[in-house]
N, C-alpha and C. Protein backbone atom coordinates (compact mmCIF):
# COMPACT_ATOMS: atom_id res chain seq x y z
N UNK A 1 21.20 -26.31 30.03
CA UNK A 1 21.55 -25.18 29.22
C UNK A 1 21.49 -25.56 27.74
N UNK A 2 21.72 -26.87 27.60
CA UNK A 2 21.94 -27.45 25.69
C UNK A 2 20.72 -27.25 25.41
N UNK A 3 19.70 -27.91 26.50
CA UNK A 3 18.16 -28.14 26.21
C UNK A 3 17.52 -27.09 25.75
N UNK A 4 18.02 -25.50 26.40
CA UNK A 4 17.29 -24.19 26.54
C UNK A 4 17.70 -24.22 25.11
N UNK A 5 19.31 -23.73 24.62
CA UNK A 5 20.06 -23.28 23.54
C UNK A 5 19.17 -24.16 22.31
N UNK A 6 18.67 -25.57 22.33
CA UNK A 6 18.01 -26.59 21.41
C UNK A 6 17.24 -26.00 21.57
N UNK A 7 15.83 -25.25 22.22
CA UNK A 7 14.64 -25.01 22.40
C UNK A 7 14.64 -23.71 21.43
N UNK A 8 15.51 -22.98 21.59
CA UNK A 8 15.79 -21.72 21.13
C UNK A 8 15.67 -21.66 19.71
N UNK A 9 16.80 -22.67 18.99
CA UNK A 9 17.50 -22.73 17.91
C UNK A 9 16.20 -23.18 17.52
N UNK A 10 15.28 -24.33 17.55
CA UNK A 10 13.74 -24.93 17.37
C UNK A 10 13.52 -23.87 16.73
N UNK A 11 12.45 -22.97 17.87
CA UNK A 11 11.86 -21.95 17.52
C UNK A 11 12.02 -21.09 16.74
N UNK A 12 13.63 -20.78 16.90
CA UNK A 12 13.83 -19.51 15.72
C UNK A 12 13.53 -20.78 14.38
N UNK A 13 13.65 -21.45 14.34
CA UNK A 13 13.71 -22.33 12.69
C UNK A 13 12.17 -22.58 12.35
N UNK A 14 11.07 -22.41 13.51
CA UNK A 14 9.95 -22.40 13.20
C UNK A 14 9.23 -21.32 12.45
N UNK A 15 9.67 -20.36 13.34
CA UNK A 15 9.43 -18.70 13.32
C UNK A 15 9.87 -18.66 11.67
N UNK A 16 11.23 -18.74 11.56
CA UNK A 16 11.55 -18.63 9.99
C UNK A 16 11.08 -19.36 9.08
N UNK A 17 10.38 -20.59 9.07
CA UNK A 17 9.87 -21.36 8.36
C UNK A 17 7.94 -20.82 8.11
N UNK A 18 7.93 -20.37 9.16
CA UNK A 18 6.15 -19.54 9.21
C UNK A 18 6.50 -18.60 7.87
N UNK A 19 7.56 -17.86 8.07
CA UNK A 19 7.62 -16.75 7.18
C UNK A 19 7.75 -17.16 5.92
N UNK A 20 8.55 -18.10 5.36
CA UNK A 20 8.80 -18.59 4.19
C UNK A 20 7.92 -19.21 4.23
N UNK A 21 6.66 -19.64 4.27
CA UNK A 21 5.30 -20.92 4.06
C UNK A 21 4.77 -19.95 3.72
N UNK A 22 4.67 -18.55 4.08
CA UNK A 22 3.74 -17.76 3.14
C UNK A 22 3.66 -17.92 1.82
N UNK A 23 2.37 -18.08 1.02
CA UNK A 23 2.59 -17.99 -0.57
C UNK A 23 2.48 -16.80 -0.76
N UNK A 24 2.85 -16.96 -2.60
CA UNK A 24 2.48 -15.42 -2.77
C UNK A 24 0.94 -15.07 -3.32
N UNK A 25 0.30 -15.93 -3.25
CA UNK A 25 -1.56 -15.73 -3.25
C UNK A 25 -1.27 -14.79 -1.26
N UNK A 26 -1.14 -15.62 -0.68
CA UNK A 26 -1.90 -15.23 0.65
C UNK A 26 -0.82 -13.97 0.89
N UNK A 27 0.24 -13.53 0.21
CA UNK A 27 1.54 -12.36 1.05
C UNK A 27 0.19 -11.08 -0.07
N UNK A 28 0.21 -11.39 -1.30
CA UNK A 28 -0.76 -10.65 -2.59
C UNK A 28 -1.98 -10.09 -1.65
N UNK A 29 -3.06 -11.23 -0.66
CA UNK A 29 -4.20 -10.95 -0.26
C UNK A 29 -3.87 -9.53 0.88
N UNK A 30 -2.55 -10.33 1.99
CA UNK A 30 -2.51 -9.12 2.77
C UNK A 30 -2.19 -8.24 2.29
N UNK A 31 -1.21 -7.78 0.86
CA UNK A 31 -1.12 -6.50 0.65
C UNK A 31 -2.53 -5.66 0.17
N UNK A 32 -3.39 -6.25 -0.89
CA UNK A 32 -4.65 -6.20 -1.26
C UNK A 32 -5.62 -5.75 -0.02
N UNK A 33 -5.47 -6.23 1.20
CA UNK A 33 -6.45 -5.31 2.57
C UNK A 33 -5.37 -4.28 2.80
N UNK A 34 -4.16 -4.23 3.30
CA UNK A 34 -3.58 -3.09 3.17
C UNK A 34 -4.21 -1.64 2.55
N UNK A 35 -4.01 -2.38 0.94
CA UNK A 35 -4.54 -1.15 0.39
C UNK A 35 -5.87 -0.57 0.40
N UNK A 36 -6.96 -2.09 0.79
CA UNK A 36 -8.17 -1.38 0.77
C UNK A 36 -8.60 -0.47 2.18
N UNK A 37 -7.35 -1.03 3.73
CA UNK A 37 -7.50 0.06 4.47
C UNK A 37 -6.61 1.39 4.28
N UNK A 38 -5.47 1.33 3.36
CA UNK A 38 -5.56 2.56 3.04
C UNK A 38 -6.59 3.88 2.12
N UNK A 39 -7.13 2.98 1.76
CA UNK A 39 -7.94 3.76 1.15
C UNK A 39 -9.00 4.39 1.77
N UNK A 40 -9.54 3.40 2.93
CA UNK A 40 -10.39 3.76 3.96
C UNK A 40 -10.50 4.89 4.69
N UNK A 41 -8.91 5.19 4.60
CA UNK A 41 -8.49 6.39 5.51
C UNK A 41 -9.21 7.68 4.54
N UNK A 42 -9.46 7.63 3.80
CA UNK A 42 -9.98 9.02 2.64
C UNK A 42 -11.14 8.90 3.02
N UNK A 43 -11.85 7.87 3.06
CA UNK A 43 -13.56 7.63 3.34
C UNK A 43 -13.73 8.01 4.57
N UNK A 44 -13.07 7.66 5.49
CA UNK A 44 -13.53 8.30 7.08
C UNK A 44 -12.66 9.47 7.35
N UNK A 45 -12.18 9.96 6.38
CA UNK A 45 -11.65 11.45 6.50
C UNK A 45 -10.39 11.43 7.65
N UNK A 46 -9.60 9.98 7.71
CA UNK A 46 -8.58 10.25 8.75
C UNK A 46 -7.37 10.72 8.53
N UNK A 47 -7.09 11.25 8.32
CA UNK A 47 -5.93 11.71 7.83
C UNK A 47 -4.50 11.56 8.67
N UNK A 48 -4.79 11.66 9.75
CA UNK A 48 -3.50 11.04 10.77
C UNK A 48 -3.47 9.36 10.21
N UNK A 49 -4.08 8.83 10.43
CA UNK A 49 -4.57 7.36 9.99
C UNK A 49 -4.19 7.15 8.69
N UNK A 50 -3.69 8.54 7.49
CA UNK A 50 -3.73 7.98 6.27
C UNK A 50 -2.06 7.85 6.36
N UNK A 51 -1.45 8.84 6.87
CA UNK A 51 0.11 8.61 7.23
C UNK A 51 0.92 7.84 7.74
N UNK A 52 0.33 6.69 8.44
CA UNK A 52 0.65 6.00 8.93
C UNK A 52 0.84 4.44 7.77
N UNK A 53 0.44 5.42 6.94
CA UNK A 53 0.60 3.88 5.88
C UNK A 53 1.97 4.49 4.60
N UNK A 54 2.35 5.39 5.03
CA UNK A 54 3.10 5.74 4.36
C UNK A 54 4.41 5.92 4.69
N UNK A 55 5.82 5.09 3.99
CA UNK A 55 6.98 5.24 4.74
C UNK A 55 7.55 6.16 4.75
N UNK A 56 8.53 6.44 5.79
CA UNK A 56 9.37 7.58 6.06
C UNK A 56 9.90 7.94 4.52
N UNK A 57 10.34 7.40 3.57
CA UNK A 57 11.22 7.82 2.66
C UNK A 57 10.47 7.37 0.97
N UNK A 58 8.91 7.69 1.41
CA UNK A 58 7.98 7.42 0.22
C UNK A 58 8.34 8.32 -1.03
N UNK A 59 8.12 7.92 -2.25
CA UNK A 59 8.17 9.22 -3.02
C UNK A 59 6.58 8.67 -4.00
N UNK A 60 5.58 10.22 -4.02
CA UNK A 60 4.52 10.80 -4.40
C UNK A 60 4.66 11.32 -5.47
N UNK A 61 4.37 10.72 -6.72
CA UNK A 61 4.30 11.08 -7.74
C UNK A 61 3.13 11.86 -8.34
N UNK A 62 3.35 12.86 -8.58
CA UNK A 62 2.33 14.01 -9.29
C UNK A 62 2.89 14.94 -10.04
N UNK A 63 2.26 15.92 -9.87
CA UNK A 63 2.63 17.30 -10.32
C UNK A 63 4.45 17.82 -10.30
N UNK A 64 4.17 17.78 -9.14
CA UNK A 64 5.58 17.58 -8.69
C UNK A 64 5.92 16.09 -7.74
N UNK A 65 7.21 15.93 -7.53
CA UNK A 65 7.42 14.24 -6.61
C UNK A 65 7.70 14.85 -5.27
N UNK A 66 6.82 14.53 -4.24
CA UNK A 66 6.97 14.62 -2.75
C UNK A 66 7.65 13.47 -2.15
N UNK A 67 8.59 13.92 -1.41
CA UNK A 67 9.39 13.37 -0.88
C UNK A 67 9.83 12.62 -0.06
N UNK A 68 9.08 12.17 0.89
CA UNK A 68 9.40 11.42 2.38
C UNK A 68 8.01 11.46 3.06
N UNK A 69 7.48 10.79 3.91
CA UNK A 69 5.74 10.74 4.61
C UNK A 69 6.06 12.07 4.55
N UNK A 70 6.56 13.37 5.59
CA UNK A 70 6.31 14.26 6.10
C UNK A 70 5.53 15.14 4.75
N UNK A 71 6.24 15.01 3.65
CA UNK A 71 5.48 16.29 2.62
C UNK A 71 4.87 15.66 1.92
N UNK A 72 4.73 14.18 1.89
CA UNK A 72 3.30 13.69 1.59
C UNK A 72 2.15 13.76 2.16
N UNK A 73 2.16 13.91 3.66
CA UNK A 73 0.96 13.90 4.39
C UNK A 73 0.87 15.40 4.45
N UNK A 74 1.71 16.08 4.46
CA UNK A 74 1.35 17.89 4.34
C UNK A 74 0.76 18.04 3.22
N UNK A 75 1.07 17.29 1.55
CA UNK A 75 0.58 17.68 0.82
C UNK A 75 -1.05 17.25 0.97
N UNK A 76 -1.35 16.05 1.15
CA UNK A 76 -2.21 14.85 0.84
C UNK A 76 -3.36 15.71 1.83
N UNK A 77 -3.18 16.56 3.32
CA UNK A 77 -3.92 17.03 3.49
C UNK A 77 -5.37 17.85 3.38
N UNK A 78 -5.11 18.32 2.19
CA UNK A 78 -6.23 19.23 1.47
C UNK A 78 -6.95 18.31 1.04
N UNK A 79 -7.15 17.20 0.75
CA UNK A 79 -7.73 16.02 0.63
C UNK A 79 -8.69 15.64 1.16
N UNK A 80 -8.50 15.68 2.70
CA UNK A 80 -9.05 15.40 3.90
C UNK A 80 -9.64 16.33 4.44
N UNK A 81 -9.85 17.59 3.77
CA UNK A 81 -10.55 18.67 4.49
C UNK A 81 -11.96 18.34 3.75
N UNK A 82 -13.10 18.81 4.66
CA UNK A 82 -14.37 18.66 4.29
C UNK A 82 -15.15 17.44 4.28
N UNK A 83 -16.12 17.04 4.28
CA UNK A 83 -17.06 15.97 4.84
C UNK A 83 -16.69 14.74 4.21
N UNK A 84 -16.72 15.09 2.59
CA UNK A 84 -16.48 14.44 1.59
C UNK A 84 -15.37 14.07 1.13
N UNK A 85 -15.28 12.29 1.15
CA UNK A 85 -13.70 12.60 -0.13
C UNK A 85 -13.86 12.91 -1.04
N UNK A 86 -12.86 13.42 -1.84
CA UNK A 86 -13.00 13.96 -2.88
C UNK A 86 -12.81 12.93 -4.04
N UNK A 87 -11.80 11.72 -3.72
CA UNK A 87 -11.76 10.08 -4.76
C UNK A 87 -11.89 9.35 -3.57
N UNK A 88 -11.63 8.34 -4.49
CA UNK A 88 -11.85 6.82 -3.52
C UNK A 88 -11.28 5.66 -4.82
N UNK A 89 -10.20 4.78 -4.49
CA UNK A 89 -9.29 4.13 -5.07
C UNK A 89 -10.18 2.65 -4.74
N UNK A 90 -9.56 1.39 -4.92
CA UNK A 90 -9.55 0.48 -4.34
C UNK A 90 -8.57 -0.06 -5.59
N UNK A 91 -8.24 -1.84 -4.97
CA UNK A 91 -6.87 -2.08 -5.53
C UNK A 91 -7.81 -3.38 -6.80
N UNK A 92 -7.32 -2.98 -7.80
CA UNK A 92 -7.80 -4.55 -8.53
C UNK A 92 -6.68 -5.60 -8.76
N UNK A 93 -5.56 -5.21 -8.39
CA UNK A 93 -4.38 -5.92 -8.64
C UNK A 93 -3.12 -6.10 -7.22
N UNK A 94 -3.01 -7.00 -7.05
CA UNK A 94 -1.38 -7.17 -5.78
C UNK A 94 -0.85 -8.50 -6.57
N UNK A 95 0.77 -7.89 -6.97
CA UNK A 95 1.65 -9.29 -7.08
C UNK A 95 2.79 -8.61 -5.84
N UNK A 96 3.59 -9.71 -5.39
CA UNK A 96 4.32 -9.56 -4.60
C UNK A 96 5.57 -10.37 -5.32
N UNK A 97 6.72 -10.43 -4.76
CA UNK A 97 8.00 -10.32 -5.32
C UNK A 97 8.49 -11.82 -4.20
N UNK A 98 9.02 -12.77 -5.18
CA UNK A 98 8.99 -13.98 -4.51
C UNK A 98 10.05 -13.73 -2.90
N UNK A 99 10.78 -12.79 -2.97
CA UNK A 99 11.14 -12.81 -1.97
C UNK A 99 10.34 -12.04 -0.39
N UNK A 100 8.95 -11.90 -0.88
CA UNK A 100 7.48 -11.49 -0.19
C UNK A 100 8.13 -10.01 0.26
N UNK A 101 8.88 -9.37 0.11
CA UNK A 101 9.17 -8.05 0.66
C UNK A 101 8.67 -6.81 0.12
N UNK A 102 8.51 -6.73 -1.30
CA UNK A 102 7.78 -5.53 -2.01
C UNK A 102 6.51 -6.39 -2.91
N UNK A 103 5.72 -5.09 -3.07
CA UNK A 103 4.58 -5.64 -3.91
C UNK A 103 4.15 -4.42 -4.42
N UNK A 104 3.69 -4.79 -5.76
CA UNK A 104 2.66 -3.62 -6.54
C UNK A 104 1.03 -3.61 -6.37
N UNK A 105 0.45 -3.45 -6.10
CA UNK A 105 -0.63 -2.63 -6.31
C UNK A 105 -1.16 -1.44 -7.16
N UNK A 106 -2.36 -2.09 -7.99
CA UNK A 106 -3.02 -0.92 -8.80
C UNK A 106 -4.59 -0.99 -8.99
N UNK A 107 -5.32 0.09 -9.60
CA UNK A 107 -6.91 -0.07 -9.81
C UNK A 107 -7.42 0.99 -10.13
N UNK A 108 -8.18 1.44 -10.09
CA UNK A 108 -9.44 2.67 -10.44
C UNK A 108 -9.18 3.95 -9.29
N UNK A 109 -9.20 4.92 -9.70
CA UNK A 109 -9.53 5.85 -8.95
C UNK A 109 -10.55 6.65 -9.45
N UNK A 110 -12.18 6.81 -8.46
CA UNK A 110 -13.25 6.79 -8.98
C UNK A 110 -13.08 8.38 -8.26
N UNK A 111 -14.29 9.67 -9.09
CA UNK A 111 -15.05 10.48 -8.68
C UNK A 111 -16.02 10.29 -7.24
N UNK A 112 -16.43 11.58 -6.25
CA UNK A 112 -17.61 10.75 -5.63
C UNK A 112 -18.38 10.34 -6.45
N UNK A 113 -19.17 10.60 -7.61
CA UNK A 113 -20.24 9.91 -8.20
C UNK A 113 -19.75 8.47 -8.60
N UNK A 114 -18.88 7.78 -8.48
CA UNK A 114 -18.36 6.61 -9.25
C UNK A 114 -17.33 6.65 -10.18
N UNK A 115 -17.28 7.76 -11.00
CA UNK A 115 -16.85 7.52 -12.80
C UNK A 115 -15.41 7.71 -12.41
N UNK A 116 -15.01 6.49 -13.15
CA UNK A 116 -13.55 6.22 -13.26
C UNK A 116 -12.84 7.72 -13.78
N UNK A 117 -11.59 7.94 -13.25
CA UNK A 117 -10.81 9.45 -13.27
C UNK A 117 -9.23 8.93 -13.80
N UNK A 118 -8.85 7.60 -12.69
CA UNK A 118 -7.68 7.58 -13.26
C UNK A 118 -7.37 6.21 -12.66
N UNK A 119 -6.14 6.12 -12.55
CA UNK A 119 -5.95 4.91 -12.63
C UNK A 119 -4.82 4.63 -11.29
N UNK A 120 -4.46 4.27 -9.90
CA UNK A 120 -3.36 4.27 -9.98
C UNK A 120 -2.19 2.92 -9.63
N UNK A 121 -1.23 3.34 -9.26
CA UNK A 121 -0.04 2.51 -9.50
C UNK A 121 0.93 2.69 -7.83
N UNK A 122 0.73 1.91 -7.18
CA UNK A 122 1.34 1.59 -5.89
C UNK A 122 2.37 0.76 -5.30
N UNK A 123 3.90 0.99 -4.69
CA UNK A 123 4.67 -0.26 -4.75
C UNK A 123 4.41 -0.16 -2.94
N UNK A 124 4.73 -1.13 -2.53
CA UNK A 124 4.78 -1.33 -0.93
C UNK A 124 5.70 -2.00 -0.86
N UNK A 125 5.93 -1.84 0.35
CA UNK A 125 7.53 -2.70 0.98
C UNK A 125 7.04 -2.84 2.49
N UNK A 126 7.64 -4.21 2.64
CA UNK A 126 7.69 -5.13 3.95
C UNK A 126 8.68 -3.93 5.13
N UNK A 127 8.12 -3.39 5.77
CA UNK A 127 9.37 -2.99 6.63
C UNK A 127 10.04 -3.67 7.92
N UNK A 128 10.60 -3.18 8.40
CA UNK A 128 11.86 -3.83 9.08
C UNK A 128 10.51 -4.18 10.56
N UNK A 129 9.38 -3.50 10.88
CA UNK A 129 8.97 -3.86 11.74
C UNK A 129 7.99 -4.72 11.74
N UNK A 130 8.01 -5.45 10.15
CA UNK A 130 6.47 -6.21 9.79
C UNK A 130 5.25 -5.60 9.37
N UNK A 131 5.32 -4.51 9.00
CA UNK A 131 4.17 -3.66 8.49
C UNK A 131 4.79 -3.02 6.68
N UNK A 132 3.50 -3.40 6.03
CA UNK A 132 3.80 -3.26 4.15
C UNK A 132 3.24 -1.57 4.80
N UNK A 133 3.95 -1.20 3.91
CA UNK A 133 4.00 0.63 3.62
C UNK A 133 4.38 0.81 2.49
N UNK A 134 3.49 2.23 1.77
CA UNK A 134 3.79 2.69 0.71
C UNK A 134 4.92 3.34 0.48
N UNK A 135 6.29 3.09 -0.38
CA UNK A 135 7.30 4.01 -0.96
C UNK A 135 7.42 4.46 -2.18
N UNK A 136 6.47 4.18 -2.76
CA UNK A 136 6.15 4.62 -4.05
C UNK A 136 4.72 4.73 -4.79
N UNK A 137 4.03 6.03 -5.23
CA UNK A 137 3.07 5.65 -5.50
C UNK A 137 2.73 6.87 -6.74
N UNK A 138 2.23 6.06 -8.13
CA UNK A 138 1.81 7.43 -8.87
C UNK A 138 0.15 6.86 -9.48
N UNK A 139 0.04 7.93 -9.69
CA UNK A 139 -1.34 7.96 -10.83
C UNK A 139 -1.46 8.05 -11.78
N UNK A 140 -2.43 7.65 -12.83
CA UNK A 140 -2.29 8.49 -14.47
C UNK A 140 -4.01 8.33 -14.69
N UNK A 141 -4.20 9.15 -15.67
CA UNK A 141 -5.44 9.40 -16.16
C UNK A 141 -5.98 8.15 -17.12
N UNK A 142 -7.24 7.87 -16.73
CA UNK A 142 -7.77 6.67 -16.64
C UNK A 142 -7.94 6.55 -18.54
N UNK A 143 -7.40 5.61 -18.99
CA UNK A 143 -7.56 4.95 -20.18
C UNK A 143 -8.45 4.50 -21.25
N UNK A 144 -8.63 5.22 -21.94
CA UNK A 144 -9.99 5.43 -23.32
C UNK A 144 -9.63 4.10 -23.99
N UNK A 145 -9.94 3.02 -23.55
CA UNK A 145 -9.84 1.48 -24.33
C UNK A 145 -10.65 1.55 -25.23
N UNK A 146 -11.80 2.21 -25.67
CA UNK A 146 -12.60 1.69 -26.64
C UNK A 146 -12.18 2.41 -27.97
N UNK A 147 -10.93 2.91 -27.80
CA UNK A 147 -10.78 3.68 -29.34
C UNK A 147 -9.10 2.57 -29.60
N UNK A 148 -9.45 2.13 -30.98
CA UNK A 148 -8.01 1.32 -30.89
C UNK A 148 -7.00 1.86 -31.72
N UNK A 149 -6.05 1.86 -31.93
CA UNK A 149 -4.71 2.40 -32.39
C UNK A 149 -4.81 2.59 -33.22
């Protein structure tokens, strides 16, 4: 029985030690595919698929702030109607938070033709089941750098 209870206690100290050996380059990379399969979900028009990256208690910054997945994915819908997306994001940036649980994400949000539109700004959080989900996410209109102050 000591042997089992020692075998036990092992493992859990392994298990917890896997988790803390993560750096924050490699916790940064997985949030960084995260976002580039969320984004995916706009390109193959999935829209069940795009909700699923979004937590129960997200808030959607726009026009107005949507509130929780449910009236984000009601809103986010009209999106997903028709062949075409209408943008397409990808992330140029993930830092994560030394305690690897939240991370930001940000980058371009392009037109279909390409041309940069805006810009946006994404936080994710580690949830309780091991999956990074969005709880925060806004946009802003993409930045005229070549004129200086």
């Amino acid at each position: 029985m000591r042997l089992a209870a020692a075998a036990l206690g092992l493992a859990l100290a392994l298990i917890g030690t896997g988790l803390r050996a993560q750096t924050p380059d490699s916790l940064a990379r997985q949030v960084r595919e995260r976002e580039r399969a969320f984004a995916a979900t706009m390109a193959a028009r999935d829209h069940a698929a795009f909700g699923t990256f979004v937590s129960e208690e997200a808030l959607f910054f726009g026009r107005t702030v949507l509130r929780g997945r449910q009236a984000v994915v009601a809103a986010w819908a009209r999106y997903f109607e028709g062949p075409a997306a209408p943008f397409s994001w990808e992330p140029e940036s993930a830092e994560v938070l030394g305690s690897g649980t939240l991370a930001l994400t940000g980058g371009p949000v392009r037109d279909p033709s390409g041309r940069r539109v805006g810009t946006f700004n994404t936080v994710w959080r580690l949830e309780a089941d091991g999956v990074w989900r969005v709880v925060f996410d806004k946009g802003c209109p993409p930045c005229d750098c070549s004129q200086a102050p």
